[in-house]
Structure formats: structure tokens, C-alpha cells
Protein backbone atom coordinates (compact mmCIF):
# COMPACT_ATOMS: atom_id res chain seq x y z
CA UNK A 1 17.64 0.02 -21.10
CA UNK A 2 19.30 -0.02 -24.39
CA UNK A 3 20.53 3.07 -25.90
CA UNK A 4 18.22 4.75 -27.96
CA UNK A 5 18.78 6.44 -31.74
CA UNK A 6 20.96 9.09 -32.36
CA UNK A 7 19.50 12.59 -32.10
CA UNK A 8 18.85 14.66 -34.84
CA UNK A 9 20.30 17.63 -35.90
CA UNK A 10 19.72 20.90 -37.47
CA UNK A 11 21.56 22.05 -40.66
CA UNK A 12 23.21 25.76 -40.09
CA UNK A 13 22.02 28.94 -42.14
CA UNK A 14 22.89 32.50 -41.55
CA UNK A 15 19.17 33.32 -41.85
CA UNK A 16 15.51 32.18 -40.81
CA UNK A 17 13.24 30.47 -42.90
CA UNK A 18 10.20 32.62 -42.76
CA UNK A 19 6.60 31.42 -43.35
CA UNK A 20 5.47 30.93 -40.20
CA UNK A 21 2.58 28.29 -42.30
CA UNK A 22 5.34 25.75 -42.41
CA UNK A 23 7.81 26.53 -39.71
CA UNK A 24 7.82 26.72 -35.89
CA UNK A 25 10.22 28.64 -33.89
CA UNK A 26 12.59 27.16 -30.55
CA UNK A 27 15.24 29.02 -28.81
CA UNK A 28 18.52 26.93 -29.21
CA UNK A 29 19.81 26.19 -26.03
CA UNK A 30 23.59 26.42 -24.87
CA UNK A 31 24.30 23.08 -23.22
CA UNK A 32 24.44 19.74 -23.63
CA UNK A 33 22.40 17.05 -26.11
CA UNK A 34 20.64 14.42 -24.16
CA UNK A 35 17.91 11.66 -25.46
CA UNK A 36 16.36 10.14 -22.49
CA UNK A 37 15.04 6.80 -22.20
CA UNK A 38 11.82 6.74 -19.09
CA UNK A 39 10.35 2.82 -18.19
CA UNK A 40 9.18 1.99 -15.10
CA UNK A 41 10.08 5.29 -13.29
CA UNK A 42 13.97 4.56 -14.14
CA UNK A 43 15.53 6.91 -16.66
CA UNK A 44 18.64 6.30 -18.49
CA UNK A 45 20.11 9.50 -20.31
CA UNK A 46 22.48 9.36 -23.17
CA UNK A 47 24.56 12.46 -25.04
CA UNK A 48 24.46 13.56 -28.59
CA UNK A 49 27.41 10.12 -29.27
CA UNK A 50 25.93 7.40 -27.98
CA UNK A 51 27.74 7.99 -23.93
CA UNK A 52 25.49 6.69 -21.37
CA UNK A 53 25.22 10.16 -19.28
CA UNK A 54 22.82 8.82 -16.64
CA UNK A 55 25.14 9.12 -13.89
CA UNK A 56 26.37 12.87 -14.52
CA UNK A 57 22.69 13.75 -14.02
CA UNK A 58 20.92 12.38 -11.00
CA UNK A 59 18.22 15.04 -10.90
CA UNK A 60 16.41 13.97 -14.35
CA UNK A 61 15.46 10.39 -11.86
CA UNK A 62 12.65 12.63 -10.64
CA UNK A 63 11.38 13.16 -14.39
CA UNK A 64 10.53 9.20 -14.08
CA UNK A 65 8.73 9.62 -11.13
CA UNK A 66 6.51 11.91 -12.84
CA UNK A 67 5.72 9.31 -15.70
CA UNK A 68 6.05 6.81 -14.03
CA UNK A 69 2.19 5.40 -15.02
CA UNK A 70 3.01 5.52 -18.33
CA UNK A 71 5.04 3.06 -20.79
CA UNK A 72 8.45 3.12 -22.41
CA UNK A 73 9.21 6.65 -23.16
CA UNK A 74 12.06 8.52 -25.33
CA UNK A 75 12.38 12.25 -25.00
CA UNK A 76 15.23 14.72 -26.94
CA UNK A 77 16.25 17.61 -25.24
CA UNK A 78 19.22 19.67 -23.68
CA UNK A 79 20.78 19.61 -19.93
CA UNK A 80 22.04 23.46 -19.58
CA UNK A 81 23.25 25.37 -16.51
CA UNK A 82 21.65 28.69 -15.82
CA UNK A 83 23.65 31.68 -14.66
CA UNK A 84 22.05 32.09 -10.89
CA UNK A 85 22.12 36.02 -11.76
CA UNK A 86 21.27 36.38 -15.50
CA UNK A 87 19.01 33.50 -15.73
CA UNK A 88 21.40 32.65 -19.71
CA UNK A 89 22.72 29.35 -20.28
CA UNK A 90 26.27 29.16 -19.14
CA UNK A 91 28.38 26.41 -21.45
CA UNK A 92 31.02 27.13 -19.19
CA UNK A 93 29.26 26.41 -15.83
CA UNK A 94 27.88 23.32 -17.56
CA UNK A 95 31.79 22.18 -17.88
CA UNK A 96 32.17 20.28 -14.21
CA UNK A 97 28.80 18.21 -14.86
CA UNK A 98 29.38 16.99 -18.15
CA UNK A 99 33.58 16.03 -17.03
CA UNK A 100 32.82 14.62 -13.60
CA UNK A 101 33.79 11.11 -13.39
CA UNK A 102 33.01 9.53 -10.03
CA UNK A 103 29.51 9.56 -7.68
CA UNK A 104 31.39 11.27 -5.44
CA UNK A 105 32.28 13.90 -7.97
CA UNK A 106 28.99 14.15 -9.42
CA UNK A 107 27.54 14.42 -6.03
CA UNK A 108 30.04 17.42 -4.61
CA UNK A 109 29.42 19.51 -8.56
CA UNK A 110 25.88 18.65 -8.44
CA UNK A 111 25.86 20.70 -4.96
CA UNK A 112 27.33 23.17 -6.41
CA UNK A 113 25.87 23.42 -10.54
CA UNK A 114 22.63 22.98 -11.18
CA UNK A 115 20.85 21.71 -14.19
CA UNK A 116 18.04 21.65 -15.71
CA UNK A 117 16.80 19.28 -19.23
CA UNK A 118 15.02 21.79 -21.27
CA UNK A 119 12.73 19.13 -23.73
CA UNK A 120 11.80 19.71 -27.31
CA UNK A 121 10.54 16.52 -28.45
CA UNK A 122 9.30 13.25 -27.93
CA UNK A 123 10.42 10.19 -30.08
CA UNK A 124 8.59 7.30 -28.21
CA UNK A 125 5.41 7.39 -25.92
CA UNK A 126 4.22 4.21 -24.42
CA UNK A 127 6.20 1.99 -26.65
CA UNK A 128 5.17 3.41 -29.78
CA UNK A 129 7.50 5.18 -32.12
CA UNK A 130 6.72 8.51 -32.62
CA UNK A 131 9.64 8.93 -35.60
CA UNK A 132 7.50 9.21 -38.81
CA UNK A 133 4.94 11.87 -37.14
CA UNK A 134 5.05 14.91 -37.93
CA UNK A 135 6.88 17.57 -35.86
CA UNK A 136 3.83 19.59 -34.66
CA UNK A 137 2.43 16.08 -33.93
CA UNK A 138 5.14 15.22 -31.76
CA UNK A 139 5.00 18.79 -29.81
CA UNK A 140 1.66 18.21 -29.14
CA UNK A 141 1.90 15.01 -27.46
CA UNK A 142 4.53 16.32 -25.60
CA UNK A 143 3.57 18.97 -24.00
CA UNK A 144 0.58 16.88 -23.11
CA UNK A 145 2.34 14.22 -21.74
CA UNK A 146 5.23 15.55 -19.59
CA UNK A 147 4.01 17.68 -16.75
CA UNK A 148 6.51 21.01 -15.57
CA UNK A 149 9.07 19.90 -13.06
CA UNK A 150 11.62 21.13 -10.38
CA UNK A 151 14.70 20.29 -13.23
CA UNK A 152 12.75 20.32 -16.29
CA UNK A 153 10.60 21.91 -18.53
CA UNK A 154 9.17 21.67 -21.99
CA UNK A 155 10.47 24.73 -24.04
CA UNK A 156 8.19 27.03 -25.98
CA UNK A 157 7.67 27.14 -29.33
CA UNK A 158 6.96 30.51 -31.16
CA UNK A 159 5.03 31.50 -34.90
CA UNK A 160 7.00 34.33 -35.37
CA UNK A 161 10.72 33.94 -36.01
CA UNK A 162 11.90 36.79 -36.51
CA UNK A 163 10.50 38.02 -33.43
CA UNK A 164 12.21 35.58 -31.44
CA UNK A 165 15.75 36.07 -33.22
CA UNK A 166 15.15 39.62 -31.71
CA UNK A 167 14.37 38.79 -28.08
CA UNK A 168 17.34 35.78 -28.29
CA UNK A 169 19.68 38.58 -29.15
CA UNK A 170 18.34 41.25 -27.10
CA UNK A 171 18.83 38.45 -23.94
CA UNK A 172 21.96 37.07 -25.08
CA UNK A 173 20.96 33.69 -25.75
CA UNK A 174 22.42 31.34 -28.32
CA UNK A 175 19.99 31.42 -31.21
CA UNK A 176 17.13 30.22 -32.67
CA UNK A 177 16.15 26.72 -34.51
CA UNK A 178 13.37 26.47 -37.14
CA UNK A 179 11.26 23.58 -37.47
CA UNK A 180 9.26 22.42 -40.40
CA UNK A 181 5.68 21.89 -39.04
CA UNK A 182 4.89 18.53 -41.18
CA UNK A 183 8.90 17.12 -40.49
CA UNK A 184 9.35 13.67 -39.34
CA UNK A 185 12.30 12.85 -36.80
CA UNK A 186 15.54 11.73 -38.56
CA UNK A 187 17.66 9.95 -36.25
CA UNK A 188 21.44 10.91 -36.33
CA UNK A 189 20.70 13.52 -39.39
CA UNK A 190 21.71 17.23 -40.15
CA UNK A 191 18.55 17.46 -41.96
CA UNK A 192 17.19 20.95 -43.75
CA UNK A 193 14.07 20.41 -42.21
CA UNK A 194 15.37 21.68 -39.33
CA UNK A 195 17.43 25.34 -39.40
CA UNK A 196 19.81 26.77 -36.83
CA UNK A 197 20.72 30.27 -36.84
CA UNK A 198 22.91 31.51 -34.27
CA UNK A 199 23.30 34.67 -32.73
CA UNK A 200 27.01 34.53 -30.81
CA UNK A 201 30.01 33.20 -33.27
CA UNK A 202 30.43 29.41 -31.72
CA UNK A 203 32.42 27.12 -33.62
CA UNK A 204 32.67 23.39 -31.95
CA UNK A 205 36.44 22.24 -33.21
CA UNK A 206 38.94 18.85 -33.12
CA UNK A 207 42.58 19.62 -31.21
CA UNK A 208 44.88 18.51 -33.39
CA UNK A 209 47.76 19.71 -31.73
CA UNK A 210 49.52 22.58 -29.89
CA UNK A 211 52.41 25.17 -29.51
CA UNK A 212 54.73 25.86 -26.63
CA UNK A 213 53.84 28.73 -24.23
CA UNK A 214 56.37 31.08 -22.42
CA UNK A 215 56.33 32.47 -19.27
CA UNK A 216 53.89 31.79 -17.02
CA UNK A 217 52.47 28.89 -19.60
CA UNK A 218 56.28 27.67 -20.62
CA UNK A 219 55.10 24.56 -18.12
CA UNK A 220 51.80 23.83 -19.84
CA UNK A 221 51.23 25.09 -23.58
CA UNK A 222 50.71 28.62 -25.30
CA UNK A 223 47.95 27.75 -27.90
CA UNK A 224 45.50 24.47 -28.94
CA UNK A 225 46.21 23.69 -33.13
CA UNK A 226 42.06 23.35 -34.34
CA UNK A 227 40.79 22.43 -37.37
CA UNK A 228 37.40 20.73 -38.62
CA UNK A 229 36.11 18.02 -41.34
CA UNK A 230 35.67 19.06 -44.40
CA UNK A 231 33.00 17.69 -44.92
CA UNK A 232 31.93 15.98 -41.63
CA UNK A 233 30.53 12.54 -40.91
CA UNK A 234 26.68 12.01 -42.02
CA UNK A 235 25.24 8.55 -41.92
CA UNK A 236 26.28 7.01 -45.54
CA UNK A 237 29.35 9.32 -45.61
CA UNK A 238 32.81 9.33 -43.87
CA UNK A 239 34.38 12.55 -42.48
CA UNK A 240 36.89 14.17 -44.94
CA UNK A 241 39.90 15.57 -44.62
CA UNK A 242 41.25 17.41 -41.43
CA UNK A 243 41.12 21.35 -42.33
CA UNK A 244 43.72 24.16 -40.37
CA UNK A 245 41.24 26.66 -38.54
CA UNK A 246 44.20 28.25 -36.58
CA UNK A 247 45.05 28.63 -33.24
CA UNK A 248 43.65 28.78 -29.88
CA UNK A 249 45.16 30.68 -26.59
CA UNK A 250 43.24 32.27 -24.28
CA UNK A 251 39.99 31.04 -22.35
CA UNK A 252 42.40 29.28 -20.27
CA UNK A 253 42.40 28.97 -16.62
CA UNK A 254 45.31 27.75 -14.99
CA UNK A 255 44.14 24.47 -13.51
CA UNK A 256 42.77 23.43 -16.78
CA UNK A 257 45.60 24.29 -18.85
CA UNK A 258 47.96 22.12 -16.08
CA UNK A 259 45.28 19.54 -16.63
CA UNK A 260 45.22 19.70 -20.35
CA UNK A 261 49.07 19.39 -21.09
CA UNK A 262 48.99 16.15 -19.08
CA UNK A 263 46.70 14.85 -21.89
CA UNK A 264 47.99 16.69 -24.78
CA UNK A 265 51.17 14.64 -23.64
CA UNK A 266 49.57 11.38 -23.91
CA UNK A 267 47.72 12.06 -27.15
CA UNK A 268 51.53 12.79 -29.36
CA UNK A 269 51.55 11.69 -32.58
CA UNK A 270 54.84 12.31 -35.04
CA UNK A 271 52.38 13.29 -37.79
CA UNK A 272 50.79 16.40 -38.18
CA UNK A 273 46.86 14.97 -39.07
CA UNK A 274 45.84 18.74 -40.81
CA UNK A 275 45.40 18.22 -44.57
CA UNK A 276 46.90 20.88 -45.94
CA UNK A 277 49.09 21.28 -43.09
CA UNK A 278 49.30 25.13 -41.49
CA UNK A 279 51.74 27.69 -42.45
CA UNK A 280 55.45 27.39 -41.73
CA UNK A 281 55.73 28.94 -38.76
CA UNK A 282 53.33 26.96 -37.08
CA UNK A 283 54.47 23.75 -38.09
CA UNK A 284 57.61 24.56 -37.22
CA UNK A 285 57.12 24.70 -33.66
CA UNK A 286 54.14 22.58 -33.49
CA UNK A 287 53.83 19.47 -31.11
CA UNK A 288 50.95 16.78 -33.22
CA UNK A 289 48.28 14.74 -31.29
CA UNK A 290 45.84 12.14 -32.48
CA UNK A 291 42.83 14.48 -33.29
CA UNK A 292 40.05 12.96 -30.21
CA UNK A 293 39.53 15.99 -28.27
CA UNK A 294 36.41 18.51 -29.24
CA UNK A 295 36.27 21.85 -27.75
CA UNK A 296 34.03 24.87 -28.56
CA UNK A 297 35.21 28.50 -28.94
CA UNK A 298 33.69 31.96 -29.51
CA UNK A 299 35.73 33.70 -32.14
CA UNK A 300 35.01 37.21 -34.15
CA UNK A 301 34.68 35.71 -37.61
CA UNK A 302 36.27 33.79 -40.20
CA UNK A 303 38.95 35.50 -42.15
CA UNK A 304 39.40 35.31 -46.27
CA UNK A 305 41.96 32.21 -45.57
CA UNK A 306 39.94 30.60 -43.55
CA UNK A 307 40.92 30.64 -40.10
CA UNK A 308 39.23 32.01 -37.19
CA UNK A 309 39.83 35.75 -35.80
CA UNK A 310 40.11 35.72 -32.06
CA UNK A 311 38.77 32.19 -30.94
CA UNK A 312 38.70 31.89 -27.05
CA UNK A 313 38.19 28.55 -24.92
CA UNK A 314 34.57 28.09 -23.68
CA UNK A 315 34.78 24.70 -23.31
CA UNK A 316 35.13 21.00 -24.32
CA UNK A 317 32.82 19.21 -26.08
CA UNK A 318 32.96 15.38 -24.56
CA UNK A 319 29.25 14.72 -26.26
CA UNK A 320 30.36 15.39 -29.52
CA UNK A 321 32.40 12.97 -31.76
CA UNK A 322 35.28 14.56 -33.87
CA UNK A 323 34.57 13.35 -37.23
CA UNK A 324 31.11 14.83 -37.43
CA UNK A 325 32.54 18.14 -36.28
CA UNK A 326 32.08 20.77 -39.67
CA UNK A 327 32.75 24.36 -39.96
CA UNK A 328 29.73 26.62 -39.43
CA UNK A 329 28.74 29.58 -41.75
């Protein structure tokens, strides 16, 4: 099954669009992008850039049993991991599936982490493409045509926004996405007609280097060097220059931050890719590395000189490509 359009993407704002006429309301979910291909009860699953993600997730194979009378099928939606105790979205827990690398590893994590694909639309239905009809179209057919299963489910979506940026906040959920009613899907876009607004301060970064650690981390590394492109990839545009956001130490556990070095190693450059580069006294101590890797932190804010207050590790980003990564209001 070939590998279906890129998904697309909603543009950030710090507030809600709010005439409930033209927009519909989705929570946005903490986990990973995922446009899934169903034909003949097989399903193929592929991330936010284009990596086939099938074999991370063998649970969605029961989502093409379900539709299995029907024809060629795309659906968009996200894999998360749910806290057992809170019932939240857990980035974090989410980690092992999206990194494991062998069956065997998927099978032992998959024993352990559960997921579960939370849909929000529907791009193909038997065959035909679905692309140019409108959003509410699109949900309606949707929810019509995928029945509620044991790892999936088609989310909700609510008139009143502002009530739901309440209840997202009040639950400690990521935030909310607005969707123009009459939108049609635009494959691989940050369009307008869809608006994120996010509740908890995420910021999805490149690594563009790091600084030595001491004591216990004097063996692995004290802090990753971030930055993002200003302004990012779009289809028809490159990614611009690579901008300092500052530096990243804690969020760490010590496995990861043995297993990290060992990459951070193999990814030196002599260069230092930022554009400006940081201040002195980072540069001065700074090791460079070709700027691949995409993580996501929570941070406090962004200060006046445009670096992040407090970031902390959450997690990397392996579905996410680094040129299209931009900084967030």
C-alpha cells in the first residue's frame, strides 16, 4: 500500500476563533500523528514524515477487521498512551512505542504500553477522495463509517470552544484545535483554517548540539543546544535559518542520557549550524552536531531574547522532520 499524503496541520494562535457558525471544536491530543491506509482488512500506518509506522502499532490491524467490507480507506488521527490512573495522554509513556525497533521489541513494550488511535478525519472512503469536502462533510462520514473499537475511537467534536478550552485545562489535557466547518483537507499544510491553541507551554525543537556535564553526567552530557527554523519548511518554501532557543538539562533519565551521548557522538560536526550563533559562553564550551534530532520540551515561557525559561525533556520527536520545526507563540 503506497504511502498516502502528508497530514495536515493546524497554524498556532494564542486564542480561539469564536463563532461557533463557522468553527468546530476537537481536543488536541498529546501523542503521535498517524494517517492510516485500510484495504482489504490490512492496514498500513504512516507518521506525520512520511515513516511507515505499521510495525510499532500492531493493535490498529484490528481497525481493518472492522472495515474490512468496505474499499480503500485513509483515516488521520493520533496514536497516544493514556496514563492507567489519570486517564491524560502521556507523551512520555508514548516514548518506548514510537523508538522500538525490532518485533520483538514492539511485542515486549506493547505488553507493557498501550495505545490507542484517537481519529479525527477521513481523507478517502471506498476509493474516493474525500480532500476537497468540506470538514463537517468529512466528520460526518466518519463517524458513520468507523464503528468504536477496543484501540480506537472517533474523538468528539464540540460547538462551544470556549467551553472546551475550560474543561481541557481543568483536566490537564493539551489543548484545543478549531476547525472551519466548510474547510477542505490540505495535505502537508499549516493552514489557518485550522487553529491550535494550547494549554501547557510545548515547544517541539532541533538538537543542534550540547555542553559537557559534571559529576554524575561528566560521562554523558550536562545540557542539549536547541534552536528552531525561522521560518520552517511549508510546501513551496525551504526552512530558514537555524535560530538559538537555549539550552536543555533536565528531563533526563539516566539510561537515556547514556543512550543519547552515544549518538550525540556520532552526529559531531566542527561547525556550529545556529545562525546567529549563541552567546560566548556557550559556544565556548559547546560540542556541534548535524541538526537531525527533534525533541519536545515543556518550558515556562519565552524570555525578551528569545530563549526559553526552564525547558525540560519530555521527549523525542522521531515523526517530525527538523526543517519544518518553527517556534510556537
Amino acid at each position: 500500500m503506497a504511502a498516502p499524503l502528508r497530514p495536515m496541520k493546524a497554524a498556532p494562535s494564542a486564542e480561539l476563533p469564536g463563532d461557533p457558525a463557522r468553527w468546530a471544536y476537537e481536543v488536541k491530543w498529546d501523542g503521535m500523528r498517524v494517517v492510516t491506509g485500510v484495504e482489504a482488512g490490512r492496514v498500513a500506518a504512516w507518521s506525520a514524515n512520511g515513516t511507515d509506522a505499521t510495525a510499532r502499532f500492531p493493535e490498529l490491524q484490528a481497525l481493518g477487521e472492522a472495515l474490512a467490507g468496505r474499499g480503500p480507506i485513509v483515516l488521520d488521527g493520533e496514536v497516544v498512551a493514556l496514563d492507567p490512573s489519570t486517564g491524560r495522554p502521556d507523551f512520555g509513556r508514548l516514548q518506548p512505542r514510537m523508538q522500538a525497533g525490532s518485533p520483538a521489541a514492539v511485542s515486549r513494550i506493547a505488553a507493557e504500553v498501550a495505545v490507542s488511535y484517537v481519529l479525527f478525519d477521513l481523507l478517502e472512503l471506498d476509493g474516493r477522495s474525500l480532500l476537497d469536502e468540506p470538514y463537517e462533510a468529512r466528520r460526518a462520514l466518519l463517524e458513520a463509517t468507523v464503528p468504536a473499537g477496543p484501540t480506537w475511537f472517533v474523538a468528539g467534536a464540540q460547538a462551544d470552544g470556549q467551553a472546551l478550552l475550560d474543561a481541557v485545562t481543568a483536566q490537564g489535557l493539551e489543548g484545543v484545535v478549531a476547525k472551519r466547518r466548510d474547510s477542505r483537507y490540505e495535505p502537508g499544510r499549516r493552514s489557518s483554517a485550522w487553529i491550535k491553541v494550547k494549554v501547557r507551554r510545548h515547544q517541539e525543537l532541533v538538537v543542534a548540539g550540547w555542553l559537557p556535564g559534571t559529576g554524575a553526567r561528566e560521562a554523558t552530557f550536562g545540557s542539549l543546544l536547541v534552536g528552531y527554523h525561522d521560518p520552517p519548511a511549508e510546501e513551496g518554501r525551504d526552512a530558514g535559518p537555524l535560530r538559538y532557543a537555549g539550552r536543555v538539562g533536565t528531563g533526563f533519565r539516566d539510561p537515556l542520557l547514556r543512550s543519547l551521548r552515544a549518538r550525540l557522538d556520532a552526529a559531531a560536526v566542527a561547525d556550529c549550524p545556529f545562525d546567529p550563533e549563541p552567546p560566548r559562553e556557550v559556544v565556548r564550551l559547546a560540542h556541534w552536531l548535524r541538526p537531525e534530532m527533534v525533541i519536545e520540551v515543556a518550558h515556562a515561557e519565552w524570555t525578551a531574547d528569545g530563549v526559553l525559561r526552564h525547558p525540560s525533556y519530555l521527549g523525542e520527536r522521531t515523526d517530525k522532520a527538523p526543517e519544518e520545526v518553527g517556534r510556537l507563540p
